[in-house]
Protein backbone atom coordinates (compact mmCIF):
# COMPACT_ATOMS: atom_id res chain seq x y z
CA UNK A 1 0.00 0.00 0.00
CA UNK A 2 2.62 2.75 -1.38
CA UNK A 3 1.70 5.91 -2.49
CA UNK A 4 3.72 7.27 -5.13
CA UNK A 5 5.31 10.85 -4.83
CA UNK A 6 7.71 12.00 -7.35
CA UNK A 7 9.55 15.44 -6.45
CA UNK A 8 10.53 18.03 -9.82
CA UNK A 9 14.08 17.79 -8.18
CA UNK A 10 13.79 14.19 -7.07
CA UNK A 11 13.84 11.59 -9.15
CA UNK A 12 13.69 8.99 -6.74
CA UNK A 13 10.09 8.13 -5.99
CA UNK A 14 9.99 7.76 -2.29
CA UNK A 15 7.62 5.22 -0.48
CA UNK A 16 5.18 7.56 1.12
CA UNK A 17 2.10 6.22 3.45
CA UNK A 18 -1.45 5.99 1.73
CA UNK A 19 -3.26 8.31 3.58
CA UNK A 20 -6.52 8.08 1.16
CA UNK A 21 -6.50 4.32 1.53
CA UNK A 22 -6.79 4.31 5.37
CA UNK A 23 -8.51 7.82 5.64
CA UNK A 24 -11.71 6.07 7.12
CA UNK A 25 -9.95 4.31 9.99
CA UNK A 26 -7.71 7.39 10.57
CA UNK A 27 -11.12 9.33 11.20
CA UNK A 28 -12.48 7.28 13.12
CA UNK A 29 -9.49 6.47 15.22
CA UNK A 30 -9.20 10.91 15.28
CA UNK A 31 -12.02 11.04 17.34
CA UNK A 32 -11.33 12.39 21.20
CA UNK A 33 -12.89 10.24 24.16
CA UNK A 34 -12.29 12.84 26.87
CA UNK A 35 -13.00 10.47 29.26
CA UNK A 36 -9.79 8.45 28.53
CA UNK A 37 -7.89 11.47 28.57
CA UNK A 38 -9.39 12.70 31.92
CA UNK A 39 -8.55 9.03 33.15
CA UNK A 40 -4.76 9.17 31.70
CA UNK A 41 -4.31 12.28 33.72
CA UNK A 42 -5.56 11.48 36.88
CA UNK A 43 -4.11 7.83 37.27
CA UNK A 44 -0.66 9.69 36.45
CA UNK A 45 -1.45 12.03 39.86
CA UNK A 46 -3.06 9.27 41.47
CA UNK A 47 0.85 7.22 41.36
CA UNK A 48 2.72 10.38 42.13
CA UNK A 49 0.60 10.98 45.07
CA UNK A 50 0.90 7.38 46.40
CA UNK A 51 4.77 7.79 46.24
CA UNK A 52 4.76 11.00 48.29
CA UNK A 53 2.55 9.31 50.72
CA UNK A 54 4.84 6.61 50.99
CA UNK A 55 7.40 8.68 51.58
CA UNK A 56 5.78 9.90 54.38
CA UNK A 57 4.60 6.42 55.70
CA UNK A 58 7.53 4.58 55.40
CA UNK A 59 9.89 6.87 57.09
CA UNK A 60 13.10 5.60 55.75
CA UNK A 61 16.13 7.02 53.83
CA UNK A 62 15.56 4.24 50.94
CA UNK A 63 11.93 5.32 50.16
CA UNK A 64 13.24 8.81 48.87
CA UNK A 65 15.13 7.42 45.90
CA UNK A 66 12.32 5.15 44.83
CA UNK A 67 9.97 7.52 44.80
CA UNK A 68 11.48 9.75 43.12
CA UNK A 69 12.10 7.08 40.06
CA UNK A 70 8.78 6.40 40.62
CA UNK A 71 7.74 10.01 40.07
CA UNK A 72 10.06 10.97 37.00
CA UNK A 73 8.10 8.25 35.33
CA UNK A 74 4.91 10.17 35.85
CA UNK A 75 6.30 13.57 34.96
CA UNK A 76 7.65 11.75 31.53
CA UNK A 77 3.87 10.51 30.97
CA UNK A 78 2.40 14.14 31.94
CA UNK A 79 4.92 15.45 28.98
CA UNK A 80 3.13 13.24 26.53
CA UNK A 81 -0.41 14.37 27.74
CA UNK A 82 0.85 17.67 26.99
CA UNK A 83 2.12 17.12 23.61
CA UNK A 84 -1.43 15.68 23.19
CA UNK A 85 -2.80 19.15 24.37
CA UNK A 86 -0.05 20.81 21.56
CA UNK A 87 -1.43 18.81 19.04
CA UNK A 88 -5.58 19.61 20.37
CA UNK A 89 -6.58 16.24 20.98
CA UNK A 90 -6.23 15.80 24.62
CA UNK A 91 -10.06 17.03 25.19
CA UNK A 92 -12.44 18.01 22.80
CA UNK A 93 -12.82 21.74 23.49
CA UNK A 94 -9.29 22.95 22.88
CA UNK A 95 -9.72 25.64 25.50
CA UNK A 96 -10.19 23.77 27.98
CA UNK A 97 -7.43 21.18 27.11
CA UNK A 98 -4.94 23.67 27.08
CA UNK A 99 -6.18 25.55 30.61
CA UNK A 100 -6.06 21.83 31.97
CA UNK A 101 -2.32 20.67 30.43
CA UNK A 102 -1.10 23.99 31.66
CA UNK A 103 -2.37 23.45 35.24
CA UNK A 104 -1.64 19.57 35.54
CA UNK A 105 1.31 19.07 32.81
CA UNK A 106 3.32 21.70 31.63
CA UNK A 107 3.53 24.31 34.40
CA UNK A 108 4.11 21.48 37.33
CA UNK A 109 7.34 20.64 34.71
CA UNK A 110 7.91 24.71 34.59
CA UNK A 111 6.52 24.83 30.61
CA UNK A 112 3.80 26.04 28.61
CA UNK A 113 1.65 24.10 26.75
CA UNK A 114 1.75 26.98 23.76
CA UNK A 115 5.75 27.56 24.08
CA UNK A 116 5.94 23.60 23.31
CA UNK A 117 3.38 23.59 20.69
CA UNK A 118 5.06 26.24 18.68
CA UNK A 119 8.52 24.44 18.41
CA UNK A 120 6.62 21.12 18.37
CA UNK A 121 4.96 21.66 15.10
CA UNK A 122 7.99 23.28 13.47
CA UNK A 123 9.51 19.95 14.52
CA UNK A 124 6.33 18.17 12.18
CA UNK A 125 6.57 20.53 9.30
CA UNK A 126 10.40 20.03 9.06
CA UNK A 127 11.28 16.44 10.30
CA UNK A 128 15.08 16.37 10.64
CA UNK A 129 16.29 19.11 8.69
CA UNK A 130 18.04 21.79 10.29
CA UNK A 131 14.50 24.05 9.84
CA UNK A 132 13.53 21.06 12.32
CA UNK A 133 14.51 22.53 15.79
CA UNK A 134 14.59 19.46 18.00
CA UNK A 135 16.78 17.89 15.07
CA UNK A 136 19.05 20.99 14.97
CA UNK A 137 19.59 21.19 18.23
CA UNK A 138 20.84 17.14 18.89
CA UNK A 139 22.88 17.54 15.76
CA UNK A 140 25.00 20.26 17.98
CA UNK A 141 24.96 18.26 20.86
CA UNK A 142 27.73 15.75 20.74
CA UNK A 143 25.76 13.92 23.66
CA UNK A 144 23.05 12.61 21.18
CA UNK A 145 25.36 11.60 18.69
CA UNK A 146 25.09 7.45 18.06
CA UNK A 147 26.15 5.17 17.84
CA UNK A 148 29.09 4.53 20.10
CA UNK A 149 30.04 1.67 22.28
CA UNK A 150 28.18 0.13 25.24
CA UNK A 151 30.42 2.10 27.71
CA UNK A 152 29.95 5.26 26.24
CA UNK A 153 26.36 4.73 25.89
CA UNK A 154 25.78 3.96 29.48
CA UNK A 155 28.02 6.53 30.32
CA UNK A 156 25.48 9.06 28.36
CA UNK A 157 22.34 7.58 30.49
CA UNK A 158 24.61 7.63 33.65
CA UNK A 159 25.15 11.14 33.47
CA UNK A 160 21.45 12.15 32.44
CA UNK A 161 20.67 10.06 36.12
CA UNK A 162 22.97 12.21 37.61
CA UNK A 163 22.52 15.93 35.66
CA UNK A 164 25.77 16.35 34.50
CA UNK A 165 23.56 16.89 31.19
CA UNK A 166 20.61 19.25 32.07
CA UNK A 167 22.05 22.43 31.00
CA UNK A 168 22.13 21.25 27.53
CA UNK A 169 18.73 20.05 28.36
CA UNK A 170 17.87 23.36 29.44
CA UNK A 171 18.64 24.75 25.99
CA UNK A 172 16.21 22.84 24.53
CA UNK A 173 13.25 23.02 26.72
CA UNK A 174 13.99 26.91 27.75
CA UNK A 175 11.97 28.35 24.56
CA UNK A 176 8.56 25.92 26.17
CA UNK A 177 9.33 27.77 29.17
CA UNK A 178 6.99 30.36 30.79
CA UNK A 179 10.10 32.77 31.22
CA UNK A 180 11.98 31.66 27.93
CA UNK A 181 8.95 33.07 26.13
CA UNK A 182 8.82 35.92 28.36
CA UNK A 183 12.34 37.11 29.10
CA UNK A 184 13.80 34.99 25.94
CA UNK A 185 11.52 36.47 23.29
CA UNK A 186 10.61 32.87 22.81
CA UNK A 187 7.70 32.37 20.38
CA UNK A 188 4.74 32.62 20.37
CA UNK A 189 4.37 35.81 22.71
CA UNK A 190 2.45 34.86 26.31
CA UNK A 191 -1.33 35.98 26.50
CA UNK A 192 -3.39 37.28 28.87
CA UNK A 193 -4.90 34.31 30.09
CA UNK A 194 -1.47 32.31 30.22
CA UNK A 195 -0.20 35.37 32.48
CA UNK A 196 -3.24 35.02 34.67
CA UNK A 197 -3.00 31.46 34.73
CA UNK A 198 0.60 30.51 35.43
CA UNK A 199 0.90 33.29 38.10
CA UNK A 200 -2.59 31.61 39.77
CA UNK A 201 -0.41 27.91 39.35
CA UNK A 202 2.21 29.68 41.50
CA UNK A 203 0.71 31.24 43.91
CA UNK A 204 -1.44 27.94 44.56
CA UNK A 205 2.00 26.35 44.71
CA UNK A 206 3.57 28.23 47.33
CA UNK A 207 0.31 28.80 49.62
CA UNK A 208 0.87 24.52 49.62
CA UNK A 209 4.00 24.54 50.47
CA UNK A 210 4.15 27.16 52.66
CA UNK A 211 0.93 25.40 54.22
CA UNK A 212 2.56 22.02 54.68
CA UNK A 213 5.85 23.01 54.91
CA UNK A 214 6.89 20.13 52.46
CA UNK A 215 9.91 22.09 50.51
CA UNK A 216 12.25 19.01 51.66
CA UNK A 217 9.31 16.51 49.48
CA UNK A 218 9.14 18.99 46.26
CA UNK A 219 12.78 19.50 45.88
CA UNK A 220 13.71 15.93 46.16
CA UNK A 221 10.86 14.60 44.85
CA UNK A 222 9.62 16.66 42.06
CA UNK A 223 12.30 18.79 40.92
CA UNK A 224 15.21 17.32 41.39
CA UNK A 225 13.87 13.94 39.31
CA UNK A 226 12.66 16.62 36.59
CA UNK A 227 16.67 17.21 35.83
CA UNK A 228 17.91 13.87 36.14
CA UNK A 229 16.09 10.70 36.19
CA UNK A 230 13.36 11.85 33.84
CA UNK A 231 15.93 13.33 31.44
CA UNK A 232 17.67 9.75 31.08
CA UNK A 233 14.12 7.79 30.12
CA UNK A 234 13.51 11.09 27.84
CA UNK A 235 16.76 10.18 25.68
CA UNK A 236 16.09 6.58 25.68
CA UNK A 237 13.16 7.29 24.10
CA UNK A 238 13.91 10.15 21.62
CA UNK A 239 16.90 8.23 20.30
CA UNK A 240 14.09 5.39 19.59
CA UNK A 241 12.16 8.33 18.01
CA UNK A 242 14.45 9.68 14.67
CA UNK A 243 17.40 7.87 13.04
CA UNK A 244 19.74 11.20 13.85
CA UNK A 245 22.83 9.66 12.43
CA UNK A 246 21.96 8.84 9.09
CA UNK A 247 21.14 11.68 6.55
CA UNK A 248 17.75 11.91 5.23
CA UNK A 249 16.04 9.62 2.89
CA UNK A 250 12.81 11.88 1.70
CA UNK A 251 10.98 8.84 3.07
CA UNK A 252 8.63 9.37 5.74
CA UNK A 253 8.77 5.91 6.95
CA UNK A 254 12.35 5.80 7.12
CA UNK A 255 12.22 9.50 9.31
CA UNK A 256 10.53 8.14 12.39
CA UNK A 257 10.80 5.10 13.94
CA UNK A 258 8.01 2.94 16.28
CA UNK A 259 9.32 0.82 19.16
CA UNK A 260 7.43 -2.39 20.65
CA UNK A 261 8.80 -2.18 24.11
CA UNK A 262 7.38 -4.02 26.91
CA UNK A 263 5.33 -3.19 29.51
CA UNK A 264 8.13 -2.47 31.86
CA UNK A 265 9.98 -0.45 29.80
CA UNK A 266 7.05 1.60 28.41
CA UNK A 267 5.87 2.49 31.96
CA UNK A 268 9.31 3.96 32.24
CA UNK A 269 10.82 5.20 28.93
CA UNK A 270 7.62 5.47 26.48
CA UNK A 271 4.35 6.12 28.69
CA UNK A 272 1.27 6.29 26.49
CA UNK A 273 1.74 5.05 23.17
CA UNK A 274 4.56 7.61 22.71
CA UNK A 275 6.79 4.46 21.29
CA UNK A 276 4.64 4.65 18.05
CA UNK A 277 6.43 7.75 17.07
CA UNK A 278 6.65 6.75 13.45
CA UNK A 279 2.63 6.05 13.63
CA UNK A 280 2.09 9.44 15.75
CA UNK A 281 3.85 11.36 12.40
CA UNK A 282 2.13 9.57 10.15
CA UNK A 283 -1.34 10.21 11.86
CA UNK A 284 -0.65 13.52 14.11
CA UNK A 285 -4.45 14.16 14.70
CA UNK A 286 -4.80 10.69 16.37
CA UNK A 287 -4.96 10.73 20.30
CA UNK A 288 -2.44 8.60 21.79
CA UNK A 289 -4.53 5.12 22.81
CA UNK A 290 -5.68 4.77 18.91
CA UNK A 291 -1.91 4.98 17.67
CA UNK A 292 -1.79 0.56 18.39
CA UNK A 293 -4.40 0.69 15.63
CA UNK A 294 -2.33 3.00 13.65
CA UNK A 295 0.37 1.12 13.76
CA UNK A 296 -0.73 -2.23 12.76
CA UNK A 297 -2.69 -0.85 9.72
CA UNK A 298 1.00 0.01 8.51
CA UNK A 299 2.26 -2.85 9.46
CA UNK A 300 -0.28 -4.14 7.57
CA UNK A 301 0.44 -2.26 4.64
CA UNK A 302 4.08 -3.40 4.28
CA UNK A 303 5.71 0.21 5.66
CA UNK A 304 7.55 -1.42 8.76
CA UNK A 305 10.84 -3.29 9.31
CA UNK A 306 12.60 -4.70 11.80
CA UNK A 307 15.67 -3.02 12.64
CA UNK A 308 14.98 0.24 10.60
CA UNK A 309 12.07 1.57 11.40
CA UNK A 310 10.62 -1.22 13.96
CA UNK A 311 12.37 -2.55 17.14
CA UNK A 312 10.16 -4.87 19.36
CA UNK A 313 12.00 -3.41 22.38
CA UNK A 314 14.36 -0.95 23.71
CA UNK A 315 16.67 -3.08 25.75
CA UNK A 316 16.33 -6.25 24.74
CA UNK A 317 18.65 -8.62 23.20
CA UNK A 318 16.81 -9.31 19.86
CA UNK A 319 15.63 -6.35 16.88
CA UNK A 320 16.49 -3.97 20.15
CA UNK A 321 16.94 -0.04 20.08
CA UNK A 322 19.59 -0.64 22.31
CA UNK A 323 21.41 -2.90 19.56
CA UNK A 324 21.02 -0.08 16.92
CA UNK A 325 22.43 2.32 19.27
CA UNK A 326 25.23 0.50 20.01
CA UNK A 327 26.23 -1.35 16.80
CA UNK A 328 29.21 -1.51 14.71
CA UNK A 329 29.38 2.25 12.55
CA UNK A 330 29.07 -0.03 8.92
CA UNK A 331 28.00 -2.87 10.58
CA UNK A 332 25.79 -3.42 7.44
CA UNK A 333 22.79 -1.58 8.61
CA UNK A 334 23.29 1.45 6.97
CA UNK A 335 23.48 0.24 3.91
CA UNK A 336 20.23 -1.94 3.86
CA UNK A 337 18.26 1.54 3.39
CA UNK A 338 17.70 3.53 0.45
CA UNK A 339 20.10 5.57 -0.82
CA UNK A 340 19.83 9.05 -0.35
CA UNK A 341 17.92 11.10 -2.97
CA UNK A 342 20.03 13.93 -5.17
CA UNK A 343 19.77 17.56 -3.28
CA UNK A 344 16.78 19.70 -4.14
CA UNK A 345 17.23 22.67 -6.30
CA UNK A 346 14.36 24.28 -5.30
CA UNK A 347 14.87 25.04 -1.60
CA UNK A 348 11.74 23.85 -0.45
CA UNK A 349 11.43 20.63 1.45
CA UNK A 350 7.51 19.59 1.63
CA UNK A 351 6.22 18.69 4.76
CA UNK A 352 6.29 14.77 5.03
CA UNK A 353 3.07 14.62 7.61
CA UNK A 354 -0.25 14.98 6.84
């Protein structure tokens, strides 16, 4: 189930995804059940409140460390109901989705839901060109450059755990940021309402902790896991995301990449769905708990394969992310995809989503 797409000023005709074929299902599976999202959301505060309770419970040095793994898993799932919010299908009045991702997403995380959906679909219009910002950014960072050996892989994840990488994580996220867009002239420019309600988020933050006197809990257990644990699962996953070593193909199924995982490693690195990345660019306006039906109507169609764009896991020891990351530079994988098409003449790179 190709779709054939041939460019003035490129000859090769890359394998494209049949949107008119499947544009039934992909309606269908577009349609917003607030109720899941409402139930996403709170089972994500429901877990993070359990771990500060047993915090308090348990009373013991060792408790503070697992929650606070426990808790950067959360936060990494609240980022993907927010991205659901930048894209307007987290509820079905778009007002109201953002008002709620702001309150119980992005500002707990110190972003905006807007700030993040500006860069976010610059990041869809121009996957992995240097127009792209997220790819722009990890192509200057010599931190996300793969692959390399085991060592200095775990060496990578090893210092996200421990921070040594969060001010070049700070570069990236600053622009989402409530004061990157204000101080930093980051786009788009903060409204009324997100004035009124960040400074309302803040002010409901501090009478809380001023109230409960539970600065100790929030530092160790909210932001320090922001900066370091959460960062680590956040790189697992957006390696899985784009091949970033490997220049372009002008294939759309060869841009993004969707991982299997298992259920232990999706609670931590790829909460909701957000390991069907190559799906989720393929079908942007589908919520997150459709994407499994995405994805096997492409598998379906022929568009997936192991080891380029399709790993059944992320750390295991067969068709593994973790394999790709670490093989071999010219280990043979490379060359089992297309060959790169001749530059464009014209400038202009068409967006590859729909």
């Amino acid at each position: 189930m190709y779709a054939e797409v041939v460019d003035e000023a490129d000859v090769q005709i890359a394998r494209r995804v049949d949107r008119q074929a499947l544009s039934k299902l992909t309606r269908e599976m577009s349609r917003v059940s607030n109720a899941r999202a409402v139930w996403a959301l709170a089972s994500q505060w429901l877990v993070i409140a359990a771990a500060f309770a047993g915090v308090v419970w348990v009373d013991r040095w060792w408790a503070w460390p697992i929650a606070a793994l426990i808790i950067a898993t959360r936060q990494h799932a609240m980022l993907a109901l927010m991205h659901e919010a930048a894209h307007y299908h987290f509820l079905s009045n778009r007002k109201v989705g953002d008002v709620v991702a702001d309150f119980l997403c992005a500002f707990p995380l110190n972003m905006t839901t807007a700030g993040y959906r500006h860069q976010h679909m610059e990041h869809h219009r121009y996957v992995n060109t240097q127009q792209d910002p997220y790819w722009a950014s990890m192509q200057g960072d010599a931190s996300w450059h793969f692959p390399r050996t085991p060592l200095r892989a775990a060496a990578v994840f090893v210092g996200d755990a421990l921070g040594l990488y969060a001010p070049n994580h700070l570069k990236v996220v600053l622009p989402w940021t409530y004061w990157g867009r204000l101080l930093g002239g980051a786009k788009p420019r903060i409204s009324a309402a997100e004035h009124a309600r960040y400074w309302t988020y803040v002010a409901l933050l501090v009478t809380t902790l001023v109230t409960t006197g539970a600065w100790l809990h929030w530092l160790l257990l909210w932001v320090l896991p922001t900066t370091t644990v959460m960062m680590a699962f956040f790189r697992m996953r957006a390696l899985g995301e784009h091949p970033l070593d490997i220049e372009p193909k002008g294939d759309e199924t060869r841009e993004t990449r969707d991982v299997k995982g298992t259920l232990l490693e999706n609670f931590f690195v790829a909460p909701l769905n957000c390991n069907y990345h190559l799906t989720h660019h393929a079908f942007p306006s589908v919520p997150f708990y459709n994407l499994p039906v995405m994805h096997d109507a492409l598998d379906q169609a022929g568009l997936l394969e192991d080891g380029v764009n399709r790993f059944d896991t992320y750390l295991g020891k067969h068709n593994s992310l973790v394999q790709y990351l670490t093989r071999t530079p010219g280990s043979g994988l490379e060359e089992s995809l297309p060959a790169a098409p001749p530059p464009q003449t014209s400038g202009v790179r068409l967006p590859l989503h729909s």
